[in-house]
Protein backbone atom coordinates (compact mmCIF):
# COMPACT_ATOMS: atom_id res chain seq x y z
CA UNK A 1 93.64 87.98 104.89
CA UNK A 2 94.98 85.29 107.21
CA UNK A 3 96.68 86.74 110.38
CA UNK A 4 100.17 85.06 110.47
CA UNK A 5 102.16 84.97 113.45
CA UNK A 6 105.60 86.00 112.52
CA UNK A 7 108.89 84.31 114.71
CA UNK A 8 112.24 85.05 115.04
CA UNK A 9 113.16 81.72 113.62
CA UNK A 10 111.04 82.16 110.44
CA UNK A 11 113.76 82.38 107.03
CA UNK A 12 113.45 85.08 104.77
CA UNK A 13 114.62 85.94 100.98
CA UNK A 14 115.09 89.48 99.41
CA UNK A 15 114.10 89.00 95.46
CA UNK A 16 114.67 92.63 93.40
CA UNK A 17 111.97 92.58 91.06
CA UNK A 18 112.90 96.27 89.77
CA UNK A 19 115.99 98.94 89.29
CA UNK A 20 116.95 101.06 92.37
CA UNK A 21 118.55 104.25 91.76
CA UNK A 22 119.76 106.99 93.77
CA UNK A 23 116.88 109.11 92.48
CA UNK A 24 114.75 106.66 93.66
CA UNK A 25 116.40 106.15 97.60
CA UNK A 26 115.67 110.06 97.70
CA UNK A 27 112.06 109.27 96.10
CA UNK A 28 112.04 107.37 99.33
CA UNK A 29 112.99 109.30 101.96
CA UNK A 30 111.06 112.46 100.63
CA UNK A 31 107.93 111.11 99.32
CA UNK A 32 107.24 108.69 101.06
CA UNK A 33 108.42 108.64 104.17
CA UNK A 34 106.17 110.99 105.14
CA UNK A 35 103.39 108.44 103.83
CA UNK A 36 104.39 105.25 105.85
CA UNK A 37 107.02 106.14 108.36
CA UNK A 38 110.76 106.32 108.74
CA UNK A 39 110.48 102.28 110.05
CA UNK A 40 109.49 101.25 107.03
CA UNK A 41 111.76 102.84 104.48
CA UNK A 42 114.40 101.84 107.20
CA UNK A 43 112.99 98.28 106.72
CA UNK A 44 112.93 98.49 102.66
CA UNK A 45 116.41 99.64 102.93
CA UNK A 46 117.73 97.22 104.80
CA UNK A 47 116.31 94.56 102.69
CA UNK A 48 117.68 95.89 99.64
CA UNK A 49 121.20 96.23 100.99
CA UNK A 50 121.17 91.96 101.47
CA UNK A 51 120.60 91.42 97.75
CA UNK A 52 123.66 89.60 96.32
CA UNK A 53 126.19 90.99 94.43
CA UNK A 54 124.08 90.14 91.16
CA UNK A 55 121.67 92.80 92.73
CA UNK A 56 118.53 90.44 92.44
CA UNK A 57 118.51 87.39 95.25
CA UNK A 58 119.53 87.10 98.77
CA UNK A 59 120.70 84.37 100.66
CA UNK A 60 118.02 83.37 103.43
CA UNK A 61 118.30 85.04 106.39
CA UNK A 62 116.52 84.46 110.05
CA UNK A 63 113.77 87.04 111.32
CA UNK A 64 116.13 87.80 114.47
CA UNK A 65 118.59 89.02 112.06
CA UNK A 66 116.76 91.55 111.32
CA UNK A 67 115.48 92.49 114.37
CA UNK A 68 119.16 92.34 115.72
CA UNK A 69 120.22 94.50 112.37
CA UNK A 70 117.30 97.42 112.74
CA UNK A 71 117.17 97.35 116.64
CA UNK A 72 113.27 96.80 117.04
CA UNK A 73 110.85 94.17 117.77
CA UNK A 74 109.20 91.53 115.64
CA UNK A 75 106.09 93.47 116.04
CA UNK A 76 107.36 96.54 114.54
CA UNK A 77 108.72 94.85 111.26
CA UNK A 78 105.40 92.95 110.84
CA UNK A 79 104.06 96.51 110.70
CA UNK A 80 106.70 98.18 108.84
CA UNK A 81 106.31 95.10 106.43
CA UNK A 82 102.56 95.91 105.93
CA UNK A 83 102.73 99.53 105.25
CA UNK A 84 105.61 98.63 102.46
CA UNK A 85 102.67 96.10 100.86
CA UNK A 86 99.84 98.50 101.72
CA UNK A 87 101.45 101.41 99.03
CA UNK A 88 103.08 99.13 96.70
CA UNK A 89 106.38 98.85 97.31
CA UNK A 90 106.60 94.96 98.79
CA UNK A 91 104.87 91.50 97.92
CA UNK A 92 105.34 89.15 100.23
CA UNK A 93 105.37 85.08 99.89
CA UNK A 94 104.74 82.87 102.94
CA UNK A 95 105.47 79.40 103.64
CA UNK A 96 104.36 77.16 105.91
CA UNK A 97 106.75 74.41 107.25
CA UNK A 98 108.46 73.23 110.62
CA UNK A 99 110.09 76.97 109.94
CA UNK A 100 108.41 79.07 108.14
CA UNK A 101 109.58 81.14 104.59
CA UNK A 102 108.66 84.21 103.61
CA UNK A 103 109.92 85.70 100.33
CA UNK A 104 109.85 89.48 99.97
CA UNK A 105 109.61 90.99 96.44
CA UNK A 106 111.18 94.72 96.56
CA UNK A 107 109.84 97.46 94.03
CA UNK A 108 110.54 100.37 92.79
CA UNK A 109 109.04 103.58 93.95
CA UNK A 110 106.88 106.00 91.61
CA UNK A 111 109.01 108.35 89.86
CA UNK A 112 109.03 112.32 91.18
CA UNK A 113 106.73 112.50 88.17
CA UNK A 114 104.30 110.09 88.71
CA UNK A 115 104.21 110.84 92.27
CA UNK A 116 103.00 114.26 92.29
CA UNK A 117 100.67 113.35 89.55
CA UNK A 118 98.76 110.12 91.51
CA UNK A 119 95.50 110.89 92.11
CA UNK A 120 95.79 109.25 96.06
CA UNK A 121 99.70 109.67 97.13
CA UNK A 122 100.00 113.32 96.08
CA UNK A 123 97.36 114.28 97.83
CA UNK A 124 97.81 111.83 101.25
CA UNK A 125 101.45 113.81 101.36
CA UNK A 126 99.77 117.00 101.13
CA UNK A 127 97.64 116.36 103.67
CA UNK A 128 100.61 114.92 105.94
CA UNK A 129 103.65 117.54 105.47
CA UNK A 130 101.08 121.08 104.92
CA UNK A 131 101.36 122.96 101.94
CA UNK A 132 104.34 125.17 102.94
CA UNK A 133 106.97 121.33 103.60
CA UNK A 134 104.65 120.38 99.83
CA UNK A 135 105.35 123.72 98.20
CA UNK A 136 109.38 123.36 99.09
CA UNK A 137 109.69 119.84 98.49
CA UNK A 138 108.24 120.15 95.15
CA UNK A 139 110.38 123.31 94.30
CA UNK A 140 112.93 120.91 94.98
CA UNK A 141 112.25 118.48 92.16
CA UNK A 142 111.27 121.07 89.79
CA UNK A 143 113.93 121.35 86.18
CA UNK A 144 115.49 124.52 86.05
CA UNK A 145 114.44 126.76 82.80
CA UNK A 146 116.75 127.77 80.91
CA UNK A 147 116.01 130.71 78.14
CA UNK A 148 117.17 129.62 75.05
CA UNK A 149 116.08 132.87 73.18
CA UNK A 150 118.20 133.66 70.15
CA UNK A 151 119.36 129.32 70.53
CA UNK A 152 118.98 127.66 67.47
CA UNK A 153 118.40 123.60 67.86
CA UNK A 154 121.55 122.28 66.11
CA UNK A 155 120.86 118.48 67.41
CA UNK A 156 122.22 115.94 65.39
CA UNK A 157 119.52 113.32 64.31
CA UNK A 158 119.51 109.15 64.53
CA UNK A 159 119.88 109.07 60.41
CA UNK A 160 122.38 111.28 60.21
CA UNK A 161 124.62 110.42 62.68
CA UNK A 162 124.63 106.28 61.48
CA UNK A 163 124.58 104.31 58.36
CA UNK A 164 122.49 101.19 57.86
CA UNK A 165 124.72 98.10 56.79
CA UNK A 166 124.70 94.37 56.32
CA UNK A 167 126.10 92.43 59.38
CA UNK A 168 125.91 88.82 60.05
CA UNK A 169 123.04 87.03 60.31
CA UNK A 170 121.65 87.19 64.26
CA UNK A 171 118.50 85.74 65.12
CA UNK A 172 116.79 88.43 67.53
CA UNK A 173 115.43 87.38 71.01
CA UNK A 174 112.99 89.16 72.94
CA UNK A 175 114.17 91.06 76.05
CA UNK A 176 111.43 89.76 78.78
CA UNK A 177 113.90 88.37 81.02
CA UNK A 178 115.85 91.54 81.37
CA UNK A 179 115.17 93.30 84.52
CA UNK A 180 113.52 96.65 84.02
CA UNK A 181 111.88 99.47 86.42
CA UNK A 182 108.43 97.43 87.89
CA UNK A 183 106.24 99.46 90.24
CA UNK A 184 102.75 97.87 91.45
CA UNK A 185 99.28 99.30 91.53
CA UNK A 186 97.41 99.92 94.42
CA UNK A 187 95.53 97.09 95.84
CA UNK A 188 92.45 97.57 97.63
CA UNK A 189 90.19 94.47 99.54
CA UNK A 190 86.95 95.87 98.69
CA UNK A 191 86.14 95.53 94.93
CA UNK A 192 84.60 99.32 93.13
CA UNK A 193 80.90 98.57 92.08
CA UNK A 194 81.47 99.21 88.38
CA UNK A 195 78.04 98.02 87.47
CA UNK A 196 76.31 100.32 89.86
CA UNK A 197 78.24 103.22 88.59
CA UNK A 198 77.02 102.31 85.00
CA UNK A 199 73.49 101.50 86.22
CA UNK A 200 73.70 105.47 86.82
CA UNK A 201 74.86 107.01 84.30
CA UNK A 202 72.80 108.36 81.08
CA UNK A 203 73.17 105.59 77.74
CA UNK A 204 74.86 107.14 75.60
CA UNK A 205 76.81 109.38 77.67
CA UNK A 206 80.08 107.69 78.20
CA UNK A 207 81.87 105.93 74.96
CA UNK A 208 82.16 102.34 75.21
CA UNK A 209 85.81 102.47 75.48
CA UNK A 210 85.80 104.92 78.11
CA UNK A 211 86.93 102.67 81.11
CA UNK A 212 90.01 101.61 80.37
CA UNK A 213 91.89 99.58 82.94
CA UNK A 214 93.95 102.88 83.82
CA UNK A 215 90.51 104.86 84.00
CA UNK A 216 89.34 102.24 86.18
CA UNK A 217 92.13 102.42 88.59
CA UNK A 218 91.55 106.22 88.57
CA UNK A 219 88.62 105.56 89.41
CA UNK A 220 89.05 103.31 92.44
CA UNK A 221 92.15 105.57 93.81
CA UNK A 222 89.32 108.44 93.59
CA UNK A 223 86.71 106.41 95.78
CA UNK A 224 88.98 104.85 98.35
CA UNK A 225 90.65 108.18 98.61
CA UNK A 226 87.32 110.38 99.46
CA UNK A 227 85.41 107.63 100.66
CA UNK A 228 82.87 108.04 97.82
CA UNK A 229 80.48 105.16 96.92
CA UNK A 230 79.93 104.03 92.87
CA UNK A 231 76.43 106.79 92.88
CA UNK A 232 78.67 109.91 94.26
CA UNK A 233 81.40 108.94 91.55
CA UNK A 234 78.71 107.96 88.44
CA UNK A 235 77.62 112.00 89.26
CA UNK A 236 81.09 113.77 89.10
CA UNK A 237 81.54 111.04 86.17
CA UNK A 238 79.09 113.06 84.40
CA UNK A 239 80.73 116.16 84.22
CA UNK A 240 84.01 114.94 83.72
CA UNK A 241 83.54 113.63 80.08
CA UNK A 242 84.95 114.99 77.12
CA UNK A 243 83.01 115.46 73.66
CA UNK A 244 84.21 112.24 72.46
CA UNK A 245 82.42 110.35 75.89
CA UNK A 246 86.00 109.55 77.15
CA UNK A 247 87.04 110.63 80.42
CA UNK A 248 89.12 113.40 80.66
CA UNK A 249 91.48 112.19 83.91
CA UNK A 250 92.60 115.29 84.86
CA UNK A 251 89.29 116.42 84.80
CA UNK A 252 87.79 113.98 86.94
CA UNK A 253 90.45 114.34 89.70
CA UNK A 254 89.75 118.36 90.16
CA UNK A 255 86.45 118.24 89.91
CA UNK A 256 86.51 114.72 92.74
CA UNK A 257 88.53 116.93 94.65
CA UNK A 258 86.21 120.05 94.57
CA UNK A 259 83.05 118.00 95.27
CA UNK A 260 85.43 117.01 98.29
CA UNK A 261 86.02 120.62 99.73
CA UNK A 262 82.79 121.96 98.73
CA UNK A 263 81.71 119.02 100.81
CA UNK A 264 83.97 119.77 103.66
CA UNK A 265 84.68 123.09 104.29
CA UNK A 266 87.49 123.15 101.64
CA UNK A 267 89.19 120.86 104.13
CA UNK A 268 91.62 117.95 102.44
CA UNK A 269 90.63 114.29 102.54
CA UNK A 270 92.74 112.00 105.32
CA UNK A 271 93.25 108.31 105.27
CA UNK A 272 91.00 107.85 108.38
CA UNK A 273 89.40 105.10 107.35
CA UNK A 274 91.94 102.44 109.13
CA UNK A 275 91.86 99.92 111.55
CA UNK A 276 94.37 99.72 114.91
CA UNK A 277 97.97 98.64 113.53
CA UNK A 278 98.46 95.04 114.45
CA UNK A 279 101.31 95.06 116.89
CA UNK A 280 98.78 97.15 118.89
CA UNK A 281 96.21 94.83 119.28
CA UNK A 282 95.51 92.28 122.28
CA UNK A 283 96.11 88.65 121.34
CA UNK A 284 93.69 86.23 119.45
CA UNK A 285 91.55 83.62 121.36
CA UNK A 286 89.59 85.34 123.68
CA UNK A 287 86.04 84.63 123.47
CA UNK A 288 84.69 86.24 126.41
CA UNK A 289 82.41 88.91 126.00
CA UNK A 290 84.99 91.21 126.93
CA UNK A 291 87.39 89.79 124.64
CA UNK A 292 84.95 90.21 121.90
CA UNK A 293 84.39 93.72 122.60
CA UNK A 294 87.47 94.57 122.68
CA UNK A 295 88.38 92.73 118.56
CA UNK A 296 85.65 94.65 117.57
CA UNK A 297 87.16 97.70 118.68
CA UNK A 298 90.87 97.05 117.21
CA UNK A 299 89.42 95.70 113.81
CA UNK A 300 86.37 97.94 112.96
CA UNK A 301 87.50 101.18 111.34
CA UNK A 302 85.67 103.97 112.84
CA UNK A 303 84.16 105.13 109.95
CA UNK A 304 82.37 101.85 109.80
CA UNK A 305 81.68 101.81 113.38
CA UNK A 306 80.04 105.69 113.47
CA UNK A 307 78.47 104.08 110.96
CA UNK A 308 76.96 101.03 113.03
CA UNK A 309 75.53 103.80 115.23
CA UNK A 310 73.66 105.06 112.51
CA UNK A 311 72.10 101.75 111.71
CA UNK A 312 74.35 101.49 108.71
CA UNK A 313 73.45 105.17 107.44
CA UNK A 314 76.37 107.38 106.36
CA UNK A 315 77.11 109.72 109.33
CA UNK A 316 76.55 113.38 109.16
CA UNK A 317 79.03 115.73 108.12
CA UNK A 318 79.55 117.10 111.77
CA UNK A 319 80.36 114.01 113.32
CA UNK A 320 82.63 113.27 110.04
CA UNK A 321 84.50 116.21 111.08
CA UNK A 322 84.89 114.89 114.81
CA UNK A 323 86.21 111.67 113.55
CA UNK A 324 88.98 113.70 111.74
CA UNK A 325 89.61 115.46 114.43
CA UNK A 326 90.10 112.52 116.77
CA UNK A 327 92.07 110.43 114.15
CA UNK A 328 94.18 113.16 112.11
CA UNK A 329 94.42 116.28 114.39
CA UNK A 330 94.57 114.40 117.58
CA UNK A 331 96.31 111.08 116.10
CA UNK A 332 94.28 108.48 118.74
CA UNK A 333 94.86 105.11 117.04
CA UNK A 334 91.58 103.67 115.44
CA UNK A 335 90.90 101.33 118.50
CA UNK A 336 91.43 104.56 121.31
CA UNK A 337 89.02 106.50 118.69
CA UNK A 338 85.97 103.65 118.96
CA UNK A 339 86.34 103.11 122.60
CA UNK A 340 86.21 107.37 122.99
CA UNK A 341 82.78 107.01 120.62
CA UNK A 342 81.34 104.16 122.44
CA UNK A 343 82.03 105.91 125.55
CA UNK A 344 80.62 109.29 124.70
CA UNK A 345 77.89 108.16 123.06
CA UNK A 346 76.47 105.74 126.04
CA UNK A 347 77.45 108.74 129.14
CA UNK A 348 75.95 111.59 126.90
CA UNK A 349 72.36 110.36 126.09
CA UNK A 350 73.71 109.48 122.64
CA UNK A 351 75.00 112.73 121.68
CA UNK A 352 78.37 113.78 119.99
CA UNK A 353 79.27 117.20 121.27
CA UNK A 354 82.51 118.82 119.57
CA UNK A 355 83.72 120.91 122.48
CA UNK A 356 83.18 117.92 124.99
CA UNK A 357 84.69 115.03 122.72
CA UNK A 358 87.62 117.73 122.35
CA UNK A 359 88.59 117.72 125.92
CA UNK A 360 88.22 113.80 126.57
CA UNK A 361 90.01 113.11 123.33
CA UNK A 362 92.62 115.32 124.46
CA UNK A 363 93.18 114.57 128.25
CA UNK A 364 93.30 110.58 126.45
CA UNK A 365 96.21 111.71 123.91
CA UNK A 366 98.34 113.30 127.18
CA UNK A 367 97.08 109.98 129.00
CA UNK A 368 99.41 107.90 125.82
CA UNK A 369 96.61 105.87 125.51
CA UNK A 370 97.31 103.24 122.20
CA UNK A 371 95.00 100.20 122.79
CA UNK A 372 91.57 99.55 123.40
CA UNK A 373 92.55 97.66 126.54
CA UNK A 374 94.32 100.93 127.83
CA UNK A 375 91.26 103.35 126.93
CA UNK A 376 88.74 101.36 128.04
CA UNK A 377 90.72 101.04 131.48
CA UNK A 378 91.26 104.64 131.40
CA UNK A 379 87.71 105.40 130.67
CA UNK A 380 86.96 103.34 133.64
CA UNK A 381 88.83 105.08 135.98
CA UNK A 382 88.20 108.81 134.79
CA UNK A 383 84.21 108.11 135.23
CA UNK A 384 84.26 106.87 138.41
CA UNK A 385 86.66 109.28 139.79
CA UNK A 386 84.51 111.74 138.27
CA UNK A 387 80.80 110.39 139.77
CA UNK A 388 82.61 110.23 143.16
CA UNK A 389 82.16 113.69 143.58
CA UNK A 390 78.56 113.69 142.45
CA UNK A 391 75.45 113.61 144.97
CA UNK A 392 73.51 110.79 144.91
CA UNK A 393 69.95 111.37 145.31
CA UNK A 394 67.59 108.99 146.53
CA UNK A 395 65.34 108.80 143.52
CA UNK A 396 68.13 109.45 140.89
CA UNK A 397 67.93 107.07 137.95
CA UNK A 398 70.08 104.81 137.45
CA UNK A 399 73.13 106.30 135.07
CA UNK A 400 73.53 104.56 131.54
CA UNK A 401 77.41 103.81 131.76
CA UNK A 402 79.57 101.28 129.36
CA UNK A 403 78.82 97.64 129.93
CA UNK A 404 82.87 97.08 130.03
CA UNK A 405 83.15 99.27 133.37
CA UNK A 406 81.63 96.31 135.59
CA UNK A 407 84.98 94.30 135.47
CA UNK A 408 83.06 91.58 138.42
CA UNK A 409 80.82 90.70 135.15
CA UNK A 410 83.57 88.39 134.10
CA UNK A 411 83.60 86.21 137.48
CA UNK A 412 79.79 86.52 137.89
CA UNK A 413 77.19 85.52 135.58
CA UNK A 414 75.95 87.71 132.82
CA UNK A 415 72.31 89.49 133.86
CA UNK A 416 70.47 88.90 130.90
CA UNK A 417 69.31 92.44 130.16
CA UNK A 418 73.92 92.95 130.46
CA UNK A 419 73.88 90.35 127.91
CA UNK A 420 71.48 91.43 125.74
CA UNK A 421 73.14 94.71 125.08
CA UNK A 422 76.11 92.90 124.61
CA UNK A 423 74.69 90.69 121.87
CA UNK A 424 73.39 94.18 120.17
CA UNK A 425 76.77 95.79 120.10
CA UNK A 426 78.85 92.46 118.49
CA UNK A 427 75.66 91.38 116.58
CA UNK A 428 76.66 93.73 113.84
CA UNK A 429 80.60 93.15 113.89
CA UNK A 430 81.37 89.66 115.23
């Protein structure tokens, strides 16, 4: 996706492409909230409340207005504005011109029902608010019973309430162009291997009409929720079929989410599988080797980049749980995360230690470290100041340190042995 500078000049519509009710606002600021932040409800909000008085178009409006109306940067609505695309609740249109245009579908949030009941958002807020805030907040939206013991059901019905008569003649048009409650899937860059799922699975097994386009969407929210790749899936496929070689949904979510647990020490998945947030990134253009470094950093998700130090082989379930606790206990952004792998991994003979990484990645979350720029700096500093106090002795071998610690090696020439190692780490990314 093309990385579009946004200015304070650039014009702006609203366009309501669903119903908003109050249920919904509280939808909102209950559900999901939690999900995406208060800045981007705040954001979805405010662009609701410049629809017209016909509820469905706005008049165009300047980026500064905005940032004048919710009191934050441009930076912060570019990422509010993502995280309202990323879970469905925003398209946006853009423009180019001598000012740019941007038009910004709103839709409607998943009902209470379909919330709880979606195989990637129920279980993303569980994971965020803990099961006692889930427990309550559920209770919340739960209908009161009411025994109706010794009731009897004396409900008028459609025939006998009305008569059927002649009227004049009327010629019936289709209601398509009324507006009606639209909510959007979730979209994900990276297309499920459906054929390598199939390629697994036993002929026979699974009914031809089994993957409906709502079984295949289950199916993808599954995967990109657990990180599981089309072989894991075609396997807990397999026991999640009913007699008739349909897939029983509900069926297929418990038993994705046990293979999870059993998987993980009955621990929850997390969405840690993100890159750094894009107002927290250094600017584009630099080419240096530095400058490279540093993009692969803030746009490699460090899944992917544990990954690279496997030689593309999944990492093991130990350093899994490290990541989590870096990215979801801790809450280091992605790009503080790859710098603190990098860095362990070259100062500890290649070696991920729990109880070490714990104390770095802690003394760097005190430090409000957000960038790579600012960890790498930081890293710096801490490993000198730290070697200062060490004895040198005369036939000590030289100490394997980050190539980024050198700063000089962007006024002097690269050594080619430096350069060579910096070739090997962008070779896979860049």
């Amino acid at each position: 996706m093309k990385d579009i500078a946004l200015l304070p000049a650039d014009i702006y519509q609203v366009v309501n492409k669903s119903l908003l009710n109050e249920s919904d606002k509280l939808v909102l600021s209950m559900l999901y909230m939690p999900i995406i932040g208060a800045t981007a409800i705040t954001l979805y909000n405010s662009l609701y409340n410049e629809l017209e008085v016909n509820n469905y178009i706005s008049s165009e409006m300047t980026h500064h207005h905005l940032m004048t109306n919710l009191g934050i940067s441009l930076n912060e609505i570019k990422s509010a504005r993502i995280a309202l695309e990323g879970i469905g609740l925003l398209k946006t249109y853009y423009m180019e011109g001598s000012v740019n245009s941007y038009v910004y579908e709103l839709y409607s949030p998943l009902t209470v029902h379909e919330f709880f009941n979606h195989p990637v958002f129920n279980m993303v807020f569980y994971n965020n608010v803990g099961k006692e805030e889930y427990m309550r907040i559920k209770n919340y939206f739960k209908v009161p019973r009411i025994n109706l013991n010794g009731y009897k059901d004396i409900t008028s019905s459609f025939d006998m309430t009305f008569k059927s008569k002649s009227y004049t003649n009327f010629e019936l048009e289709n209601g398509e162009e009324i507006r009606k409650k639209i909510t959007q899937p979730l979209s994900y860059e990276t297309i499920f291997d459906f054929d390598a799922l199939l390629s697994s699975m036993p002929k026979g097994l699974l009914n031809d009409n089994a993957l409906t386009k709502t079984t295949k969407e289950l199916i993808t929210n599954l995967s990109f929720l657990y990180n599981l790749d089309p072989y894991v899936m075609a396997d807990i496929l397999k026991v999640s079929i009913n007699e008739r070689g349909l897939v029983d949904k509900e069926l297929l979510k418990t038993n994705t989410r046990k293979y999870y647990e059993f998987n993980n020490n009955g621990r929850l998945p997390s969405l840690i599988f993100k890159t750094q947030p894009e107002h927290l990134r250094s600017a584009k253009g630099d080419n240096s080797y530095l400058g490279r470094m540093i993009n692969v950093f803030e746009t490699t998700k460090p899944y992917d980049f544990l990954k690279s130090k496997y030689k593309g082989v999944r990492p093991t379930l130990k350093d899994m749980k490290i990541l989590e606790m870096i990215l979801v206990d801790l809450k280091l952004n992605p790009a503080v995360c790859n710098v603190l792998i990098d860095y362990i991994l070259k100062t500890q003979n290649n070696r991920l230690v729990k109880s070490y990484i714990e104390v770095i990645a802690a003394e760097w979350k005190r430090a409000g470290l957000e960038t790579a720029k600012e960890a790498m700096e930081y890293a710096e500093k801490s490993h000198k100041k730290l070697h200062k106090k060490a004895v040198v002795k005369e036939n000590k071998k030289e100490e394997i340190i980050p190539e980024w610690f050198n700063k000089k090696q962007e006024k002097e020439e690269i050594k080619k042995e430096v350069k060579e190692e910096f070739e090997e780490f962008l070779k896979e990314y860049v």
